[in-house]
Protein backbone atom coordinates (compact mmCIF):
# COMPACT_ATOMS: atom_id res chain seq x y z
CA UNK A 1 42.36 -42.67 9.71
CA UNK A 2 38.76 -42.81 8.85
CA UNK A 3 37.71 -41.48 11.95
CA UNK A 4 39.99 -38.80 11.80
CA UNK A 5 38.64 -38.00 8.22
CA UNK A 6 35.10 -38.27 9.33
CA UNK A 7 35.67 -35.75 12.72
CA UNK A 8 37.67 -33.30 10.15
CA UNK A 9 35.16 -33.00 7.36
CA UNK A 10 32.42 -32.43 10.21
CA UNK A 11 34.71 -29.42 11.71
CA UNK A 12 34.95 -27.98 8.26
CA UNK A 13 31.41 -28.50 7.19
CA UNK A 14 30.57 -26.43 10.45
CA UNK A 15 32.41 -23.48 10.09
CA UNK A 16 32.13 -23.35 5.95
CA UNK A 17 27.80 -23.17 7.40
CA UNK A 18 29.05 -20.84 10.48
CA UNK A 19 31.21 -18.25 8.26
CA UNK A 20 27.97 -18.47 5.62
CA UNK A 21 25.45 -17.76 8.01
CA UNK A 22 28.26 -14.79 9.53
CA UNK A 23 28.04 -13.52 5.62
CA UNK A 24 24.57 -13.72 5.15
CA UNK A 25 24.12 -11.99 8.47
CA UNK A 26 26.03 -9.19 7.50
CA UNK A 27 25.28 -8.67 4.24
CA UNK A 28 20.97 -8.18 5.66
CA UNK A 29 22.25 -6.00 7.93
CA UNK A 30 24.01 -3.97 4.89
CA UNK A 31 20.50 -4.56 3.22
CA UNK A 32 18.40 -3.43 5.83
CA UNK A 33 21.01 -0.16 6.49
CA UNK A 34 21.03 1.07 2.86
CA UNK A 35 16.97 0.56 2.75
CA UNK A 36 16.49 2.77 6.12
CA UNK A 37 18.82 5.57 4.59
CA UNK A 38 16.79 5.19 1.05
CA UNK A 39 13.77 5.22 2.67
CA UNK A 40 14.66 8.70 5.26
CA UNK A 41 16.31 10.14 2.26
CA UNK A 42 13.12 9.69 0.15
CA UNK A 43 10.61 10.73 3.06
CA UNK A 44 12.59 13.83 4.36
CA UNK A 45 10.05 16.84 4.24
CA UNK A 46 11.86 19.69 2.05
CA UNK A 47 10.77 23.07 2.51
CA UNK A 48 10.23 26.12 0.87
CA UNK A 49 11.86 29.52 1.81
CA UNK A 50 10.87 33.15 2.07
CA UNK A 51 13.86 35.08 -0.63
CA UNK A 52 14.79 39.04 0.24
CA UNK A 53 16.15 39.92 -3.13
CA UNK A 54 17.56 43.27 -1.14
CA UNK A 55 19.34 40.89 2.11
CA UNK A 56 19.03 42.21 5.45
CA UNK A 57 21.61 44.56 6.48
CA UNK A 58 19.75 46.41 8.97
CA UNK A 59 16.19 44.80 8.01
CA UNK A 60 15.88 42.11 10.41
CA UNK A 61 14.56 40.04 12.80
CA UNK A 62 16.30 41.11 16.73
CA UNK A 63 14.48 38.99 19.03
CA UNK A 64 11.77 36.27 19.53
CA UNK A 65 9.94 35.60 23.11
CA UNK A 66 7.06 33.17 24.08
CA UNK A 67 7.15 34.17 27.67
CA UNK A 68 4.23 31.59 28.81
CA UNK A 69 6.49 28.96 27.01
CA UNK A 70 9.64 30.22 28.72
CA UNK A 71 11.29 31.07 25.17
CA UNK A 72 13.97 33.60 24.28
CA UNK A 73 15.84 33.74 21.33
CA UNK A 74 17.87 36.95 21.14
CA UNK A 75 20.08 37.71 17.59
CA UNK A 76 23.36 39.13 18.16
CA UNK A 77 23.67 42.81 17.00
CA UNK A 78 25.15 43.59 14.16
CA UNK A 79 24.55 40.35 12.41
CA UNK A 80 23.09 40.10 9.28
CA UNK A 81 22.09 36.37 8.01
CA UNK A 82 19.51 36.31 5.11
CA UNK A 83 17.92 32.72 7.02
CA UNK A 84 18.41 30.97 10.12
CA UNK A 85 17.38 27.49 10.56
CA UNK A 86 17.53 27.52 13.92
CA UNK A 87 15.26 23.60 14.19
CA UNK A 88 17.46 22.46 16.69
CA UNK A 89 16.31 25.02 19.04
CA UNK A 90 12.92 23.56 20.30
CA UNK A 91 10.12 25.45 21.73
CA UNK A 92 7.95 23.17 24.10
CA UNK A 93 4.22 23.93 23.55
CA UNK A 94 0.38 22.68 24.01
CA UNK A 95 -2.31 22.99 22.53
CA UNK A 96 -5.30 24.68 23.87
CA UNK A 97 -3.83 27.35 25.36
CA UNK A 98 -3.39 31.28 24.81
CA UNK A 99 0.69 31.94 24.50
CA UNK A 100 1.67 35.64 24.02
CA UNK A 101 4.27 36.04 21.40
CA UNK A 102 7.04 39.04 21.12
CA UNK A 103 9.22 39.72 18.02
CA UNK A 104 11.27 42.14 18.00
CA UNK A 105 12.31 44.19 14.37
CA UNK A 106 14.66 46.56 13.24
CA UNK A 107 14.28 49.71 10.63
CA UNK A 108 10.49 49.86 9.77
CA UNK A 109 9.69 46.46 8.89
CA UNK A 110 6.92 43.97 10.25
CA UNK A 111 6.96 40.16 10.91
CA UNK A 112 4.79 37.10 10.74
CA UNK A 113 4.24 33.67 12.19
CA UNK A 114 3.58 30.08 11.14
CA UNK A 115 3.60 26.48 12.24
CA UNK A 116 3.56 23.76 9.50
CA UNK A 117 0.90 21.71 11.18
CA UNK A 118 0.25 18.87 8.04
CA UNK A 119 3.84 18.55 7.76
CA UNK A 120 3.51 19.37 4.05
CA UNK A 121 6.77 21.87 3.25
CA UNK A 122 4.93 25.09 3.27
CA UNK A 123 2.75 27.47 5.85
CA UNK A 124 0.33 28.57 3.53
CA UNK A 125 -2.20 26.04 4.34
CA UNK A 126 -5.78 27.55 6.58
CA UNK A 127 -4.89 27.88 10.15
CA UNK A 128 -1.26 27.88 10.32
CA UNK A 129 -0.54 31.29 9.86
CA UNK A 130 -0.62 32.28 13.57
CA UNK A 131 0.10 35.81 13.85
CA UNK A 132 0.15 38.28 11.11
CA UNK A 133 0.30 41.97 12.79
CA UNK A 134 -0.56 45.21 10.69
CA UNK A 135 2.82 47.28 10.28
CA UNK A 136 3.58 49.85 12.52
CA UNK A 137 5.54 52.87 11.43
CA UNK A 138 8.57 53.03 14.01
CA UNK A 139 12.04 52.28 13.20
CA UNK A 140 12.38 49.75 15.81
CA UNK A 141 9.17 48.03 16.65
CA UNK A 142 8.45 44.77 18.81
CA UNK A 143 5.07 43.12 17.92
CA UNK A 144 2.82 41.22 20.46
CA UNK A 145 -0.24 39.55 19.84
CA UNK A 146 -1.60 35.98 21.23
CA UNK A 147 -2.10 32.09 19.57
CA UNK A 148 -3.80 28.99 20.52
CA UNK A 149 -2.94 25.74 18.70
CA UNK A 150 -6.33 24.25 18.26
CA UNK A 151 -7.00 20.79 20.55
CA UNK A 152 -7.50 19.11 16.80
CA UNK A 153 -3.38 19.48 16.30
CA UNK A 154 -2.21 15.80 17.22
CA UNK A 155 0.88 15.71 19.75
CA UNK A 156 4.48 15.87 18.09
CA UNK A 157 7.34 18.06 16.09
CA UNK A 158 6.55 20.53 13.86
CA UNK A 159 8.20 23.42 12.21
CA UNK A 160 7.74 27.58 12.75
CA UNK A 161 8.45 29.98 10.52
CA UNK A 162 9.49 33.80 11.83
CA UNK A 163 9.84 35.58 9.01
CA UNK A 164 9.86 40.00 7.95
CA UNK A 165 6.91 40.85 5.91
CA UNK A 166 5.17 44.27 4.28
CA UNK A 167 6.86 47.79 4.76
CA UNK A 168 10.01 47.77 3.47
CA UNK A 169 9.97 43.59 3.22
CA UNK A 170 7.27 44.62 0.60
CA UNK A 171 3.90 42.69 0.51
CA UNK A 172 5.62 39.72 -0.62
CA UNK A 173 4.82 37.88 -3.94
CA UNK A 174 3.87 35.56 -5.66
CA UNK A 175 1.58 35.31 -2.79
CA UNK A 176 1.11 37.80 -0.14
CA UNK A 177 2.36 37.19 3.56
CA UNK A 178 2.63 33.76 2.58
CA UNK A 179 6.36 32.51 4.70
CA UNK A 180 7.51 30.94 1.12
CA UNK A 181 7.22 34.67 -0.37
CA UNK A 182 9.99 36.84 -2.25
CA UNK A 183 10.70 39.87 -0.44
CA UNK A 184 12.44 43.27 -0.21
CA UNK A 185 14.91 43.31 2.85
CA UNK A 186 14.43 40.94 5.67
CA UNK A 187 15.06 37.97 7.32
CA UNK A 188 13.79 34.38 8.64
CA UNK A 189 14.09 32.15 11.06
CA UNK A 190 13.00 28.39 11.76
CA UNK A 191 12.42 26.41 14.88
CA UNK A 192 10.82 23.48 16.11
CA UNK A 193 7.90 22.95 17.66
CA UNK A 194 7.31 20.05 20.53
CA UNK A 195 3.54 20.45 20.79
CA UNK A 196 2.01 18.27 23.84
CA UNK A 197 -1.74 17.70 24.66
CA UNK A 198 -1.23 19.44 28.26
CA UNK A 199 -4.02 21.23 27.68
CA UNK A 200 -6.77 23.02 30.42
CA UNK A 201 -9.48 19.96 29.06
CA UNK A 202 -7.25 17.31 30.40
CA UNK A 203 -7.62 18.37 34.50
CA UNK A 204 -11.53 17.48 33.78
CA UNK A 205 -10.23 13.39 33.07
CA UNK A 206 -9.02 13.79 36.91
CA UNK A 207 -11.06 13.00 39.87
CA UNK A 208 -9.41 16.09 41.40
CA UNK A 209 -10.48 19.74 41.20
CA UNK A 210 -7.09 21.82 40.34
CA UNK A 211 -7.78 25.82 39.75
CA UNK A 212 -6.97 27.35 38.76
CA UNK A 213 -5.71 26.82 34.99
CA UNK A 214 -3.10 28.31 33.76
CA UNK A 215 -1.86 28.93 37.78
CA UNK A 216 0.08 32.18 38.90
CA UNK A 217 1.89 31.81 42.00
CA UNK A 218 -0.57 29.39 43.70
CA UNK A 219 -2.03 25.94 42.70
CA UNK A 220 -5.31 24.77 44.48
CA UNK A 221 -6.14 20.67 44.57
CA UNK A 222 -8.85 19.39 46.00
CA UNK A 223 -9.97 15.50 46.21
CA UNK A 224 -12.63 13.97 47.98
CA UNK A 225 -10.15 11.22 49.34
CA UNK A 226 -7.46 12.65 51.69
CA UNK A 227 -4.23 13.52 49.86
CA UNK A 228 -1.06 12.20 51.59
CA UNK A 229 1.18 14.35 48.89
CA UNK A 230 2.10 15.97 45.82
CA UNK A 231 5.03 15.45 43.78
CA UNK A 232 5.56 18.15 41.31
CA UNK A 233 7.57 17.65 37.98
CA UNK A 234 8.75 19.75 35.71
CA UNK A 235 7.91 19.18 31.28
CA UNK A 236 10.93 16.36 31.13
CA UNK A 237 10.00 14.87 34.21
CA UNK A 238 12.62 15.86 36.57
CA UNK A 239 10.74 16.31 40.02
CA UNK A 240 11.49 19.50 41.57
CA UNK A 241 9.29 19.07 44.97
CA UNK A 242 7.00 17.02 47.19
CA UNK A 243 4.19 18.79 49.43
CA UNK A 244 3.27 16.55 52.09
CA UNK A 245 -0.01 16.97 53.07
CA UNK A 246 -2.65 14.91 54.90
CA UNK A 247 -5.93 16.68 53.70
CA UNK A 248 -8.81 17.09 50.74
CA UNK A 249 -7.56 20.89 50.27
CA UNK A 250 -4.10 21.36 49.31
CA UNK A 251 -2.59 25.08 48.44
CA UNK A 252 0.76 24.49 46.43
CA UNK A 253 2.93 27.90 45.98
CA UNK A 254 4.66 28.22 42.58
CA UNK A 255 6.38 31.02 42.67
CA UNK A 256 9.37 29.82 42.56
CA UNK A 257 8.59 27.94 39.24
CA UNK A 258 9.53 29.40 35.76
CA UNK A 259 6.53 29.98 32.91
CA UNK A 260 5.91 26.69 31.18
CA UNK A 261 4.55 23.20 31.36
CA UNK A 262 4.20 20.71 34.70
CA UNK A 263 3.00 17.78 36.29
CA UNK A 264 1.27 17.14 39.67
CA UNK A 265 1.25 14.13 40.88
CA UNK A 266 -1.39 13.62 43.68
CA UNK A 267 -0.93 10.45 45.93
CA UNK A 268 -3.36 9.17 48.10
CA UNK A 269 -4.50 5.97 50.52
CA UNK A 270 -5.58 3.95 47.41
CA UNK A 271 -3.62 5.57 44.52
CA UNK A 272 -2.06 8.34 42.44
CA UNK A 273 -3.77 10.99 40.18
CA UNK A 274 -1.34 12.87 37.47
CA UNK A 275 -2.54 16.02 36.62
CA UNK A 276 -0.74 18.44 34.04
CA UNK A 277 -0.92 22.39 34.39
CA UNK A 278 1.25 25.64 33.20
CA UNK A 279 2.44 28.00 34.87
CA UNK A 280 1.80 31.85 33.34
């Protein structure tokens, strides 16, 4: 009987210490899971909003395009929504580069653009007002003008801000053309911004010469090694073709490629070169 009594008590001591280490384990994890959701809840950005005290009904934004970027966001006609956060839409971009912008607006109303670049819940800070164009008096107008995100923007998310400004949006107060303003009639609309370093500077970090920068229809490499091929990839890394070659001079058409961000990928006897470019 003793030994029975010893061999029991040292089955129950184990699992009393294996079901309090279970508990304990479960109960950090609860810890740790209600300290994460604190902790995002706490450090979410909120941001402010342009008001139209007058709504939209035919004051609006129709359509926004970033051809370079291969971005097109047409609104449905006959809709009519005050603001449109529209983040979940994401608009790949670098920085060091000239992108053309188009937005479209309806019934004699003008537009502006933003990016949040310090993150800080408004667009009012120097520099990230992008595009600001003077009215012009047609009923239906599309305004084009051109950006560059400065090289000093670090790589990541952030938000822009479309938004109707001046004419019958009014100049906006209690700061002017600012995308947190109170308007007339208008709208807004929000979407995110994957900004990458792809920019014309980084070529110069390869041993290869690639011209030229943003490319058109044709992409010249040339290495002072022999290149054996090029593997082309597209901004999420899908490849989309290989040019075998066997030379210093390479000619790579494009024109089969959309507007927008890539990767070459330039293999030779001792190694590989990657080398990012956009297509116009």
């Amino acid at each position: 009987m003793y030994f029975y009594d010893v061999i029991t008590n040292f089955v129950f001591q184990k699992q009393k210490k294996f079901s309090m280490n279970k508990h304990y384990i479960l109960a950090k994890a609860f810890v740790l899971f209600v300290a994460s959701t604190i902790s995002n809840l706490f450090s979410a950005q909120t941001y402010c909003y342009p008001t139209y005290s007058s709504g939209c009904t035919s004051w609006r934004i129709s359509q926004v395009t970033i051809p370079l970027a291969n971005f097109d966001n047409t609104f449905a006609a006959g809709t009519c929504i005050t603001g449109r956060d529209r983040t979940s839409v994401t608009i790949n971009l670098s920085t060091n580069v000239s992108y053309t912008i188009n937005i479209s607006t309806t019934n004699w109303i003008s537009c502006g653009m933003a990016i949040d670049f310090n993150k800080d819940g408004d667009f009012d800070d120097t520099g990230e007002a992008l595009f600001l164009p003077s009215y012009i008096a047609n009923q239906n107008q599309t305004y084009s003008g051109n950006f560059t995100i400065p090289t000093s923007v670090t790589a990541g998310n952030y938000r822009m801000r479309v938004w109707n400004r001046v004419a019958n949006s009014g100049d906006g107060t209690p700061v002017p053309n600012s995308a947190c303003a109170t308007y007339g009639y208008g709208t807004w609309t929000d979407y995110n911004v994957n900004l990458s370093q792809l920019s014309t500077s980084e070529v110069t970090k390869s041993t290869a010469k690639v011209y030229p920068i943003p490319a058109s229809n044709v992409l010249n490499i040339e290495n002072k090694e022999t290149v054996k091929s090029v593997e082309i990839y597209d901004y999420n890394g899908k490849l989309l073709k290989t040019i075998s070659e066997n030379s210093t001079k390479i000619s790579i058409n494009l024109s089969e490629l959309v507007s927008g961000n890539y990767t070459a990928k330039v293999n030779t006897a001792t190694g590989n070169q990657v080398i990012k470019f956009i297509k116009k």
